[in-house]
N, C-alpha and C. Protein backbone atom coordinates (compact mmCIF):
# COMPACT_ATOMS: atom_id res chain seq x y z
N UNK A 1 -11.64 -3.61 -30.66
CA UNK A 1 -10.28 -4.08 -30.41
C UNK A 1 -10.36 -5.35 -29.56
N UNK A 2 -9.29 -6.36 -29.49
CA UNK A 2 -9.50 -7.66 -29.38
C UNK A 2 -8.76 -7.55 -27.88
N UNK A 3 -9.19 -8.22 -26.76
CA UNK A 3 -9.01 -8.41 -25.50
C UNK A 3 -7.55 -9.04 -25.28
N UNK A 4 -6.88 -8.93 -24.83
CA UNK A 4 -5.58 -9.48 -24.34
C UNK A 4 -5.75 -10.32 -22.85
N UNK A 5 -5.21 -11.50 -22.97
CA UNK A 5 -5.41 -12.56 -21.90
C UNK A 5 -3.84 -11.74 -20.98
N UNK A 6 -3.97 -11.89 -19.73
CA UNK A 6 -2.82 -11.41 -18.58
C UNK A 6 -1.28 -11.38 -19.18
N UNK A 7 -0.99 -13.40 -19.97
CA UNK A 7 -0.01 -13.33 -20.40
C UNK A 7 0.16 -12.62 -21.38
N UNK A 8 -0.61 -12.79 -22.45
CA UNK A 8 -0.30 -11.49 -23.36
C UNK A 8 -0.37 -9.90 -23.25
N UNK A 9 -0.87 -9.59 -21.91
CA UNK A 9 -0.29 -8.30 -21.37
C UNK A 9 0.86 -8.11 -21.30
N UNK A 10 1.51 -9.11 -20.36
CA UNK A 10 2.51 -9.08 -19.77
C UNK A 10 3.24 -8.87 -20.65
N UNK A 11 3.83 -9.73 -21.65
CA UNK A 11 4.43 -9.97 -23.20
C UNK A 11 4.65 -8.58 -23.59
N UNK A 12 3.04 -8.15 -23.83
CA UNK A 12 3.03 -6.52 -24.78
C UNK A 12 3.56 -5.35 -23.65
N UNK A 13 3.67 -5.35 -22.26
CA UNK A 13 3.63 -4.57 -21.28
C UNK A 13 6.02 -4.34 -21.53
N UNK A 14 6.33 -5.63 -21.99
CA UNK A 14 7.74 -5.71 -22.10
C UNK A 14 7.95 -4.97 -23.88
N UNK A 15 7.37 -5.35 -24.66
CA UNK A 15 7.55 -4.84 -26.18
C UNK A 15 6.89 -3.23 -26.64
N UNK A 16 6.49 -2.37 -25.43
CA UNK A 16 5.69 -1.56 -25.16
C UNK A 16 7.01 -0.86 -24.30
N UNK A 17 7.56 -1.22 -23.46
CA UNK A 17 8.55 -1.02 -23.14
C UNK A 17 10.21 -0.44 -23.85
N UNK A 18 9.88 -1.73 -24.42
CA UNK A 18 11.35 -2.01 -25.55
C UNK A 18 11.48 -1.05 -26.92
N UNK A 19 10.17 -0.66 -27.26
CA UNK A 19 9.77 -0.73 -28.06
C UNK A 19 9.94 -1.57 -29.55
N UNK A 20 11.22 -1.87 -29.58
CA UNK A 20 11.56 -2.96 -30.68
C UNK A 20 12.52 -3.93 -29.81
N UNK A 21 12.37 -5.09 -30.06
CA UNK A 21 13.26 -6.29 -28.96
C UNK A 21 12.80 -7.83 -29.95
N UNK A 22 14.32 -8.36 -29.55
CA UNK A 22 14.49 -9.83 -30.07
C UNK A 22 13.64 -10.68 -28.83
N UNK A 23 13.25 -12.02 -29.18
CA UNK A 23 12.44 -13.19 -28.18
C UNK A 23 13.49 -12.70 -26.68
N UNK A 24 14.80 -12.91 -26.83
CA UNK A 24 15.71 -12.99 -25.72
C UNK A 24 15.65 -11.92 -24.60
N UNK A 25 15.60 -10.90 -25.43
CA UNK A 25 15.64 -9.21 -24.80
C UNK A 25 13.88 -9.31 -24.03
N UNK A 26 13.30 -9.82 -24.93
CA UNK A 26 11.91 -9.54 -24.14
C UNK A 26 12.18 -10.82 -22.45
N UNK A 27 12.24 -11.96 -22.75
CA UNK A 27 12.50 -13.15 -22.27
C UNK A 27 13.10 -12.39 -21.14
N UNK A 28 14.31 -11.38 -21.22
CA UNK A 28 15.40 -11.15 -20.32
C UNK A 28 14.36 -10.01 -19.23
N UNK A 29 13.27 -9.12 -20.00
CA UNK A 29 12.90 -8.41 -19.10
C UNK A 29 11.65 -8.56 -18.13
N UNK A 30 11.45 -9.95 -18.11
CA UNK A 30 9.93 -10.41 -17.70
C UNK A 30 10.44 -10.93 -16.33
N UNK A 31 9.40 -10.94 -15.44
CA UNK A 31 9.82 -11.68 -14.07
C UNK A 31 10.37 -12.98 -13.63
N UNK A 32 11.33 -13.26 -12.62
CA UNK A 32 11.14 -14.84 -12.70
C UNK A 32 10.31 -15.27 -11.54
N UNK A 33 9.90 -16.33 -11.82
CA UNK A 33 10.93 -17.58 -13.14
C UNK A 33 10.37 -17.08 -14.52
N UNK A 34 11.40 -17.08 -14.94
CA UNK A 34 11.36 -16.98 -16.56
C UNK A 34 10.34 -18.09 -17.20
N UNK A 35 9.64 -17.42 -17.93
CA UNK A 35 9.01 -18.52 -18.89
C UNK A 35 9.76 -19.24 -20.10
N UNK A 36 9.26 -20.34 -20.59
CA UNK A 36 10.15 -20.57 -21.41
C UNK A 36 10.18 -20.13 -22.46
N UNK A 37 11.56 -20.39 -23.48
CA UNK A 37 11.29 -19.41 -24.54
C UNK A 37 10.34 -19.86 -25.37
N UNK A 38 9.93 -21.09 -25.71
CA UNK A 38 8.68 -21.76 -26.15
C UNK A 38 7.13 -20.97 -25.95
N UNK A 39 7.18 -20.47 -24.75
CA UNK A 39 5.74 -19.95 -24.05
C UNK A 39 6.21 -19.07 -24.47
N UNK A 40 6.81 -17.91 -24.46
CA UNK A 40 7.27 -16.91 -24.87
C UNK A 40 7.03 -16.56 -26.12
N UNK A 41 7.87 -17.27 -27.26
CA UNK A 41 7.39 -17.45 -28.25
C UNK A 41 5.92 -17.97 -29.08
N UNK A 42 5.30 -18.71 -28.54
CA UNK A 42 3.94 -19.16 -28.99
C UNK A 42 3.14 -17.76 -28.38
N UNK A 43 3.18 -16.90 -27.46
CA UNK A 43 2.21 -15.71 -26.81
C UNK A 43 2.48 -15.08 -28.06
N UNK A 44 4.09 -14.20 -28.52
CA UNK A 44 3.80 -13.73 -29.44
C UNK A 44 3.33 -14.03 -30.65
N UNK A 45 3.42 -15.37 -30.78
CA UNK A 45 2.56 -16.01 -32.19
C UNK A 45 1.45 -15.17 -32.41
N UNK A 46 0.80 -15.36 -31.28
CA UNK A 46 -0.75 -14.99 -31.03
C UNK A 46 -1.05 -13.36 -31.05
N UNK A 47 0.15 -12.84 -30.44
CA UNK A 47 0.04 -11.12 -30.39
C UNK A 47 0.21 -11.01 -32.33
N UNK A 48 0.72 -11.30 -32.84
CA UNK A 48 1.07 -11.01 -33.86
C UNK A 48 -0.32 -11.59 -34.91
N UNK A 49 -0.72 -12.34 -34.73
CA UNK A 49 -1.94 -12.65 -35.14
C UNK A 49 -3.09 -12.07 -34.88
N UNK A 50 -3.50 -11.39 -33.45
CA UNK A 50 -4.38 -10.11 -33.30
C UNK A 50 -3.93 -8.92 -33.69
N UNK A 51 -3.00 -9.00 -34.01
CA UNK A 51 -2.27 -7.18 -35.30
C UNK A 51 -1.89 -6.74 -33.92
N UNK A 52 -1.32 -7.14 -32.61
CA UNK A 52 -1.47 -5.90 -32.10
C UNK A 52 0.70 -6.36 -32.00
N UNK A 53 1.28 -7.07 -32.21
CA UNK A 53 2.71 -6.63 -32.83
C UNK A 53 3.41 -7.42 -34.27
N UNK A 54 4.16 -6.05 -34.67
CA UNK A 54 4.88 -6.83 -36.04
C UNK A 54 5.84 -7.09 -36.03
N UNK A 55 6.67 -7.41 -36.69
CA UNK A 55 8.01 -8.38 -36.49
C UNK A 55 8.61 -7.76 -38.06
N UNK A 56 10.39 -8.09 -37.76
CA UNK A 56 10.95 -7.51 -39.37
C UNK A 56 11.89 -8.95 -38.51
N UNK A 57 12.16 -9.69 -40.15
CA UNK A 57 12.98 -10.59 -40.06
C UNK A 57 14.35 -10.29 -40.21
N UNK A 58 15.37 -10.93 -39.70
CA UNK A 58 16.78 -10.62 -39.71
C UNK A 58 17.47 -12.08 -39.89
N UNK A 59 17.55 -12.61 -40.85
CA UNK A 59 17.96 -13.99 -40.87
C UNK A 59 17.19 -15.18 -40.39
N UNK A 60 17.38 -15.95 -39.35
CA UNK A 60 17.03 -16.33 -38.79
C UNK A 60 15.79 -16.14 -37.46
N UNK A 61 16.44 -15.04 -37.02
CA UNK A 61 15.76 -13.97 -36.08
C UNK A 61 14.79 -13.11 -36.38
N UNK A 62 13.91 -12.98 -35.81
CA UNK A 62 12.56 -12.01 -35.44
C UNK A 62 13.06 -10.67 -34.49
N UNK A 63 12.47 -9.74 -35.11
CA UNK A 63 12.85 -8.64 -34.43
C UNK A 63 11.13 -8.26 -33.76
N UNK A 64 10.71 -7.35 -32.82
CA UNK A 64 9.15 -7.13 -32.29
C UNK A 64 9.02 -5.89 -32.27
N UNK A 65 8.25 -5.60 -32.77
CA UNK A 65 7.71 -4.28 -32.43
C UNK A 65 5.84 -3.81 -32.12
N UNK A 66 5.68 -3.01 -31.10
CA UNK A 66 4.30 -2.73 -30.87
C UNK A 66 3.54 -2.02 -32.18
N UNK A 67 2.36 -2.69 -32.75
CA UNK A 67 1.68 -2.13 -33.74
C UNK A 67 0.30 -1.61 -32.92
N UNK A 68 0.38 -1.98 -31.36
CA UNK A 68 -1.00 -1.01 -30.99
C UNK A 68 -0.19 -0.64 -30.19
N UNK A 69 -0.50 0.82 -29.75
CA UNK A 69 0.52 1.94 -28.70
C UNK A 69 -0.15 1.59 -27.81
N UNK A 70 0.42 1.53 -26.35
CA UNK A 70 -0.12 1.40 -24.93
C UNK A 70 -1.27 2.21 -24.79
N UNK A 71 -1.04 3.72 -24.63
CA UNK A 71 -2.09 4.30 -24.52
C UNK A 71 -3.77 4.05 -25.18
N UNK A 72 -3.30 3.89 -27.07
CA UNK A 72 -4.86 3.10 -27.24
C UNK A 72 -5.46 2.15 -26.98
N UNK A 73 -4.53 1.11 -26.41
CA UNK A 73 -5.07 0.30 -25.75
C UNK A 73 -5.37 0.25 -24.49
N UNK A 74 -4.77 0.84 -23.80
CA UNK A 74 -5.34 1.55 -22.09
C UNK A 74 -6.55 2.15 -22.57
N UNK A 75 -6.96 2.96 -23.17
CA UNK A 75 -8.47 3.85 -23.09
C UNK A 75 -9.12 2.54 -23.35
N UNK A 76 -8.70 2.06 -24.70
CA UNK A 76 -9.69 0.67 -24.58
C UNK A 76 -10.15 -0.12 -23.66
N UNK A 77 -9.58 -0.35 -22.97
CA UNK A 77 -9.41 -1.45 -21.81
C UNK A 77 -10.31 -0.80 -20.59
N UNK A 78 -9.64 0.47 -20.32
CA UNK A 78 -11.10 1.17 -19.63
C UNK A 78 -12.30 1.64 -20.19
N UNK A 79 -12.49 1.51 -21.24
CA UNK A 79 -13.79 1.91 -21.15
C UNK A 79 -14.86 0.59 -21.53
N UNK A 80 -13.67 -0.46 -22.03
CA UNK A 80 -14.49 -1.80 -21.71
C UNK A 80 -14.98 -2.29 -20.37
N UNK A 81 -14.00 -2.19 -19.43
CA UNK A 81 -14.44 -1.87 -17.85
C UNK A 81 -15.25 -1.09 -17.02
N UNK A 82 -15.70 -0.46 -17.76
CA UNK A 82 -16.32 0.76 -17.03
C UNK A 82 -17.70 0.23 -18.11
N UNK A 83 -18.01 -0.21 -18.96
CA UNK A 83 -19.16 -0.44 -19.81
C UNK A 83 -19.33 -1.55 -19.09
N UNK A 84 -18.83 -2.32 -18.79
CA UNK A 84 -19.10 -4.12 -18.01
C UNK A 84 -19.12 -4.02 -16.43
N UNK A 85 -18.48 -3.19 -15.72
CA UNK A 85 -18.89 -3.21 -14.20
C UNK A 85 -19.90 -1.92 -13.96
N UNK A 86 -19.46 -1.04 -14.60
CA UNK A 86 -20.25 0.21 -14.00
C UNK A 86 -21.31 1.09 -14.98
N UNK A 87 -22.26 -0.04 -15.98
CA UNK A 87 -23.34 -0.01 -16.52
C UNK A 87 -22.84 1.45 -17.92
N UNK A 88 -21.03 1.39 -18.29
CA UNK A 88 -20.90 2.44 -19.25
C UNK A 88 -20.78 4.03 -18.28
N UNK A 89 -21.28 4.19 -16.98
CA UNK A 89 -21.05 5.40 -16.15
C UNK A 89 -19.90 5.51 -15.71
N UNK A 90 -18.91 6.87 -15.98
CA UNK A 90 -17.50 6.93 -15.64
C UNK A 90 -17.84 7.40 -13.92
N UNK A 91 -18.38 7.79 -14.15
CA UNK A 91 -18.49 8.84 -12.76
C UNK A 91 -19.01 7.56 -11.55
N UNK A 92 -19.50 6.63 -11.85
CA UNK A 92 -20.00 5.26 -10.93
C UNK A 92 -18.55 4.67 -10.53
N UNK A 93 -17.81 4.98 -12.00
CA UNK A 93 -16.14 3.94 -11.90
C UNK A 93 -15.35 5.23 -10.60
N UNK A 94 -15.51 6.31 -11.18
CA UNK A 94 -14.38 6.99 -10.32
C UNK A 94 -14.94 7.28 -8.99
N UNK A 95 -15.89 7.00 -8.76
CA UNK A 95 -16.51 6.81 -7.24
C UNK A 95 -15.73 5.57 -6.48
N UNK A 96 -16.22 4.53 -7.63
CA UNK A 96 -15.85 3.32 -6.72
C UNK A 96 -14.17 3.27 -6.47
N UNK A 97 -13.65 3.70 -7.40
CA UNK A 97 -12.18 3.93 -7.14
C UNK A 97 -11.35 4.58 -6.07
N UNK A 98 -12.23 5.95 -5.85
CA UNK A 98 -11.90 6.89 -4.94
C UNK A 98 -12.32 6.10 -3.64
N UNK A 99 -13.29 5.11 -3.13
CA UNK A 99 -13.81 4.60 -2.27
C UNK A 99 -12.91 3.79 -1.50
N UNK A 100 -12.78 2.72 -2.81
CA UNK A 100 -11.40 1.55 -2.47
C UNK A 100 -10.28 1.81 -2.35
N UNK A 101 -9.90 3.01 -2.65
CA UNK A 101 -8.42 3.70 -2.38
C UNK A 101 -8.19 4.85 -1.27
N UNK A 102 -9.62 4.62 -0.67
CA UNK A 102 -9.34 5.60 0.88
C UNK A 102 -8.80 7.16 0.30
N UNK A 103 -9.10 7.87 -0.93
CA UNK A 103 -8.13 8.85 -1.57
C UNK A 103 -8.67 10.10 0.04
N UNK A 104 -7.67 10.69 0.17
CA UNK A 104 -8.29 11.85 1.07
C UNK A 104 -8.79 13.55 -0.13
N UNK A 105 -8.79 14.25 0.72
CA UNK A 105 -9.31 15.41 0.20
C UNK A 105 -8.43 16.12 -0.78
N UNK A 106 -7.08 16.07 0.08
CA UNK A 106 -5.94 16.70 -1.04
C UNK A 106 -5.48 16.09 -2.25
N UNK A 107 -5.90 14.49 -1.92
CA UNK A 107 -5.31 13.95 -3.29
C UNK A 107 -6.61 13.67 -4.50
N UNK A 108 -8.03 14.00 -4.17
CA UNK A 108 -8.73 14.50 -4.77
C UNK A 108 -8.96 15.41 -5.61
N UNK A 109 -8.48 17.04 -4.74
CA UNK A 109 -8.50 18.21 -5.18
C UNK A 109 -7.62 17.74 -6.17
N UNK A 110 -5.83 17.19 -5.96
CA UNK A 110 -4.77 17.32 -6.84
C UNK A 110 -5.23 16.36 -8.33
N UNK A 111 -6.12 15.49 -7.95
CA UNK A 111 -6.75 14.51 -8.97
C UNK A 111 -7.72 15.40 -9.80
N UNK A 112 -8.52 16.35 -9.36
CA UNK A 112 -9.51 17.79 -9.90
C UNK A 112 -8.52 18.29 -10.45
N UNK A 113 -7.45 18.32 -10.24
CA UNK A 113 -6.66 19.51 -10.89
C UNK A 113 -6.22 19.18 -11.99
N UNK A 114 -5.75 17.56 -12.17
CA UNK A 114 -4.96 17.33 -13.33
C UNK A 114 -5.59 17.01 -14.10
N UNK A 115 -6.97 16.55 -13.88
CA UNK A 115 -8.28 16.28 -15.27
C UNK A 115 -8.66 17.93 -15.85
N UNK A 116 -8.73 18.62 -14.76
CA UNK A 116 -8.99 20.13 -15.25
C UNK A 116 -7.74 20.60 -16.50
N UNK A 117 -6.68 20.10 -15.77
CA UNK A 117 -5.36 20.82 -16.89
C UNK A 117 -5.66 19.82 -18.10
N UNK A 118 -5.85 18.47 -18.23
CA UNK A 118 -6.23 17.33 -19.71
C UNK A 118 -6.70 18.02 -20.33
N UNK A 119 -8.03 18.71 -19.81
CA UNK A 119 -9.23 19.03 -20.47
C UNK A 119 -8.94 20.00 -21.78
């Protein structure tokens, strides 16, 4: 699966959201300063060209929709991270995590608990 640059997070993080949304509606839910609708529009050029959204035309207008779901692309994304900083070892990643986040004992155990219930 093909890497997404920040802005095109951001972009897919609003149409992921929306789940279906016009340029405007997305435009309307992004931080300001607003980008322009130009930048806006040329990111999704590009999302739509890595397959990861499709569009249904309405006249004039583009409608958006997510063709990769958040979630498969979250596992993706970590386990590309975890293969590039922490040599592919999950257990190296959730060390270093638990480290940098000061987690204490209880929010450990409660973190044991909810991978135990996934499982």
């Amino acid at each position: 699966m093909k890497i997404l640059t920040r802005a095109e997070e951001q972009i897919m993080q609003v149409i992921w959201k929306l789940d279906k949304a016009f340029l405007k509606e997305i435009i309307d839910e992004l931080p300001n300063p607003k980008p322009h609708n130009n930048t806006v529009a040329t990111i999704i050029k590009i999302l739509t060209e890595k397959e990861f959204v499709g569009l249904k035309v309405f006249g004039r207008m583009h409608q958006y929709y997510p063709l990769v779901g958040k979630d498969v692309y979250s596992k993706n994304s970590m386990k590309s991270l975890v293969k590039g900083y922490f040599e592919g070892n999950f257990s190296s990643a959730v060390s270093f995590m638990v480290k940098e986040n000061n987690l204490s004992i209880d929010e450990l155990e409660l973190l044991l608990k909810q991978l135990k219930k996934n499982k």
